[in-house]
C-alpha atoms as a PDB file:
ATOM      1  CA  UNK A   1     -12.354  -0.547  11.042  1.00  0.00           C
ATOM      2  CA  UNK A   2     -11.399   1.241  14.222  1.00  0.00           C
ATOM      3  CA  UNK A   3      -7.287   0.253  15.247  1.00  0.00           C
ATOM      4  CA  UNK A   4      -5.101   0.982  18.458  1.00  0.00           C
ATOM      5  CA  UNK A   5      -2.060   2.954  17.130  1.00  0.00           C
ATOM      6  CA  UNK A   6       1.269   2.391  18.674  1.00  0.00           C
ATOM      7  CA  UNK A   7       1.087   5.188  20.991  1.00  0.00           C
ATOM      8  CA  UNK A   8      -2.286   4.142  22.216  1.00  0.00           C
ATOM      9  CA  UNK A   9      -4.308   6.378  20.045  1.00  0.00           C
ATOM     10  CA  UNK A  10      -7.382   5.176  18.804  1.00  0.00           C
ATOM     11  CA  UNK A  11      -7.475   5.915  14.798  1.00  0.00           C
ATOM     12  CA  UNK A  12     -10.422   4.994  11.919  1.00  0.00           C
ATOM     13  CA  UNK A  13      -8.308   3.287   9.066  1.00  0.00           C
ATOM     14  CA  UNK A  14      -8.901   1.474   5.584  1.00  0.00           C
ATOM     15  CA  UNK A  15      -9.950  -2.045   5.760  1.00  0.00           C
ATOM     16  CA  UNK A  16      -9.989  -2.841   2.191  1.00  0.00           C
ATOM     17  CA  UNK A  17      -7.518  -2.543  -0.134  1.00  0.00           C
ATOM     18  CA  UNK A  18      -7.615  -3.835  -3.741  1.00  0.00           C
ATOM     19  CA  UNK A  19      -4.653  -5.434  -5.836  1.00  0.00           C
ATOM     20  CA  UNK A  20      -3.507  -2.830  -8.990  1.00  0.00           C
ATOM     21  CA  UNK A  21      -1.454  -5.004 -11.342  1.00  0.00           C
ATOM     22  CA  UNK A  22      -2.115  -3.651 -14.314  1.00  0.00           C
ATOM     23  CA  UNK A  23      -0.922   0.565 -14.746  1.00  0.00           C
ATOM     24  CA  UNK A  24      -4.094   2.385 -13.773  1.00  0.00           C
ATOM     25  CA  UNK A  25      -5.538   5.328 -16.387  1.00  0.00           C
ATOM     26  CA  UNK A  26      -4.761   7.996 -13.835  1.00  0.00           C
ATOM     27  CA  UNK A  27      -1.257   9.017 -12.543  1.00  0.00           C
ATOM     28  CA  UNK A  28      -2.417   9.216  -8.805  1.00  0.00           C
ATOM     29  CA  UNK A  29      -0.063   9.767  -6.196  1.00  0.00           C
ATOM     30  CA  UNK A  30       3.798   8.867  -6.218  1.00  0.00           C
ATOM     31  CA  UNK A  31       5.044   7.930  -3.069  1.00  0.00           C
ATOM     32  CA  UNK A  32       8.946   7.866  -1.444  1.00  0.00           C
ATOM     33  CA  UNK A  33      10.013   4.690  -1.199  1.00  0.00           C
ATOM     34  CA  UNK A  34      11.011   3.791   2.442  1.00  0.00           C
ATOM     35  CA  UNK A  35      10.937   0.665   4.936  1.00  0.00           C
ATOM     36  CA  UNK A  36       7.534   1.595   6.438  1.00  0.00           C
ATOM     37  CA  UNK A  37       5.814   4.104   4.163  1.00  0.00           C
ATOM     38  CA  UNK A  38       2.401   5.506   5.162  1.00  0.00           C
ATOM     39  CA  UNK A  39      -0.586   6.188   2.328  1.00  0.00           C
ATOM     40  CA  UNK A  40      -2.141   9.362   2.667  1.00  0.00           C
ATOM     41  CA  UNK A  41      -5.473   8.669   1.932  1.00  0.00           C
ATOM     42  CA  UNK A  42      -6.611  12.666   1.922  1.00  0.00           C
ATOM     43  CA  UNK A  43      -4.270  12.042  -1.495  1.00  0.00           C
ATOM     44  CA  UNK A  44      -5.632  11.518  -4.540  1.00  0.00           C
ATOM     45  CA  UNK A  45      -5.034   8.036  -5.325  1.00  0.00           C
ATOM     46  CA  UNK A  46      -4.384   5.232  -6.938  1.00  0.00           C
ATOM     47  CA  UNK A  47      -0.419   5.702  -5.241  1.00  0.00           C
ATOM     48  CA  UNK A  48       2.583   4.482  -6.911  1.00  0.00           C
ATOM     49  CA  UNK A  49       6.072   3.545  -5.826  1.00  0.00           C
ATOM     50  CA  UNK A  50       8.977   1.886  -6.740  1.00  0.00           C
ATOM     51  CA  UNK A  51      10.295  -0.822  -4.721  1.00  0.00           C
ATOM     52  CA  UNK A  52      14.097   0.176  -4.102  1.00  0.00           C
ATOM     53  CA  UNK A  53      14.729  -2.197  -0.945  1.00  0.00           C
ATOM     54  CA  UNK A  54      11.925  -4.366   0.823  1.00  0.00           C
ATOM     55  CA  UNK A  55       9.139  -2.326   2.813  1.00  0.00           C
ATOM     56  CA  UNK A  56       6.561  -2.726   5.226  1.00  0.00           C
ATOM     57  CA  UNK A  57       3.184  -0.612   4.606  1.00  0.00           C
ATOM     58  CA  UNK A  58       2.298   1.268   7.651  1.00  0.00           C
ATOM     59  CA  UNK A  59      -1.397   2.316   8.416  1.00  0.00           C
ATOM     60  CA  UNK A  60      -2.777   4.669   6.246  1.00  0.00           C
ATOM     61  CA  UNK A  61      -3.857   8.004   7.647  1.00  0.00           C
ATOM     62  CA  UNK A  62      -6.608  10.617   6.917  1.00  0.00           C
ATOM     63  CA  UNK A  63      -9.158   7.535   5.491  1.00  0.00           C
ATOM     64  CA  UNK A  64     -12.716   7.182   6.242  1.00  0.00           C
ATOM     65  CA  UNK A  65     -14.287   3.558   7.278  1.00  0.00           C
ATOM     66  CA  UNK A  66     -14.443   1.416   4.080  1.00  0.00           C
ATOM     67  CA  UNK A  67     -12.046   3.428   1.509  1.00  0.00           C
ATOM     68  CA  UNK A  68     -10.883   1.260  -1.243  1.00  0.00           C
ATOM     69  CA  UNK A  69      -7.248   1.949  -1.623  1.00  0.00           C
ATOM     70  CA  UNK A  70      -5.189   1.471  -4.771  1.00  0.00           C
ATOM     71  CA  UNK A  71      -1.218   0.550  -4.711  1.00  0.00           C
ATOM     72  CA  UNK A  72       0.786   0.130  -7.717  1.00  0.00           C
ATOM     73  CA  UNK A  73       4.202  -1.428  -6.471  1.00  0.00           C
ATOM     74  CA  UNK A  74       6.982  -1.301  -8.850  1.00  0.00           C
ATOM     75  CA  UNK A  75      10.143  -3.617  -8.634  1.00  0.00           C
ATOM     76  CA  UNK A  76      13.009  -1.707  -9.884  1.00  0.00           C
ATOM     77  CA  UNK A  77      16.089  -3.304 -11.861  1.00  0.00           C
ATOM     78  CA  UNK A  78      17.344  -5.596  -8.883  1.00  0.00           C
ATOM     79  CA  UNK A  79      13.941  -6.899  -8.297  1.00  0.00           C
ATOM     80  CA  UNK A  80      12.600  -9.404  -5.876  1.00  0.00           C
ATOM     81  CA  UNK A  81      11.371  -6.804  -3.521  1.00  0.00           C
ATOM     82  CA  UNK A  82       9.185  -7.756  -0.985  1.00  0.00           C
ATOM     83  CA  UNK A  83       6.184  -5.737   0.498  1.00  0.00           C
ATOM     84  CA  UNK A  84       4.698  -6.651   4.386  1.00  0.00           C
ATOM     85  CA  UNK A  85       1.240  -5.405   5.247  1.00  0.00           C
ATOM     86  CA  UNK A  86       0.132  -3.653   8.151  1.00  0.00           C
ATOM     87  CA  UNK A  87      -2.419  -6.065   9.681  1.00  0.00           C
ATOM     88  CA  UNK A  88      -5.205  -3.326   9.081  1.00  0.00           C
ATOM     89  CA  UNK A  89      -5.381  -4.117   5.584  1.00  0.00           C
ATOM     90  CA  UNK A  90      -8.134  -6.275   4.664  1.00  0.00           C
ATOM     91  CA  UNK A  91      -7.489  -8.020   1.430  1.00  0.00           C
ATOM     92  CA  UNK A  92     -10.531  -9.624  -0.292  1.00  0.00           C
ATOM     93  CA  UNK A  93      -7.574 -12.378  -2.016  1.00  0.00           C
ATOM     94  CA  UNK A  94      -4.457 -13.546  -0.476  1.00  0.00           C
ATOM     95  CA  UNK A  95      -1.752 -10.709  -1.318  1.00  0.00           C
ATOM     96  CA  UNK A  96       0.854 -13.441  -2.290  1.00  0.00           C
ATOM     97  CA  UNK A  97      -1.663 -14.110  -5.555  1.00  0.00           C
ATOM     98  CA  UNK A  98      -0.870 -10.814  -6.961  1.00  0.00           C
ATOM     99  CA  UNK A  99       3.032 -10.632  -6.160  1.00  0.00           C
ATOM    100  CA  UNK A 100       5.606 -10.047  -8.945  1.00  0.00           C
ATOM    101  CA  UNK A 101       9.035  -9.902  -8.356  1.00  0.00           C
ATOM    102  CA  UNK A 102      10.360  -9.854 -11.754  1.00  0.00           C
ATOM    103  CA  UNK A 103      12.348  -6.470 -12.324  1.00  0.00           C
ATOM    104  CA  UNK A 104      10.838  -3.288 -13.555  1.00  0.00           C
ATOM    105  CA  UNK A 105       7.295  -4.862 -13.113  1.00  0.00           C
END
């Protein structure tokens, strides 16, 4: 789906991303942990990264119209981490039905 960026830029983004509970077979990509990290979807995915604080997921960049992307999120010992959602991700479930916030999960 097409988006207005912040600066007033139109941009082509993701609108459907699917949950990843379980470890995927591939490594994919491992991404910094930060308060509003950005998937690179020219990256080979499925991405990984370990919740060290709560975050916000920015828009992805570099995706075409329809790409399925892949997130494993990783508490870390503390736990109950929180993740936000850019509203340009399209989720075919409610995002709160695949949430874990036990530790090292």
């Amino acid at each position: 789906g097409n988006v207005i960026s912040t600066n007033g830029a139109a941009g082509s983004y993701a609108t459907n991303l699917a949950p990843q509970i379980n470890p995927c077979a591939t490594p994919g990509t491992p991404m910094a942990f930060g308060a509003t990290p950005v998937i690179n979807c020219a990256l080979p995915g499925p991405y990984r990264m370990t919740l060290t604080g709560n975050t916000t997921l920015s828009p992805p960049i570099n995706c075409v119209d329809g790409q399925v992307i892949r997130i494993k999120l990783i508490q870390d010992a503390t736990g109950s981490r929180t993740v936000g959602f850019n509203s340009v991700f399209k989720f075919g479930i409610s995002p709160a039905s695949f949430t874990a916030t036990t530790t090292n999960e």
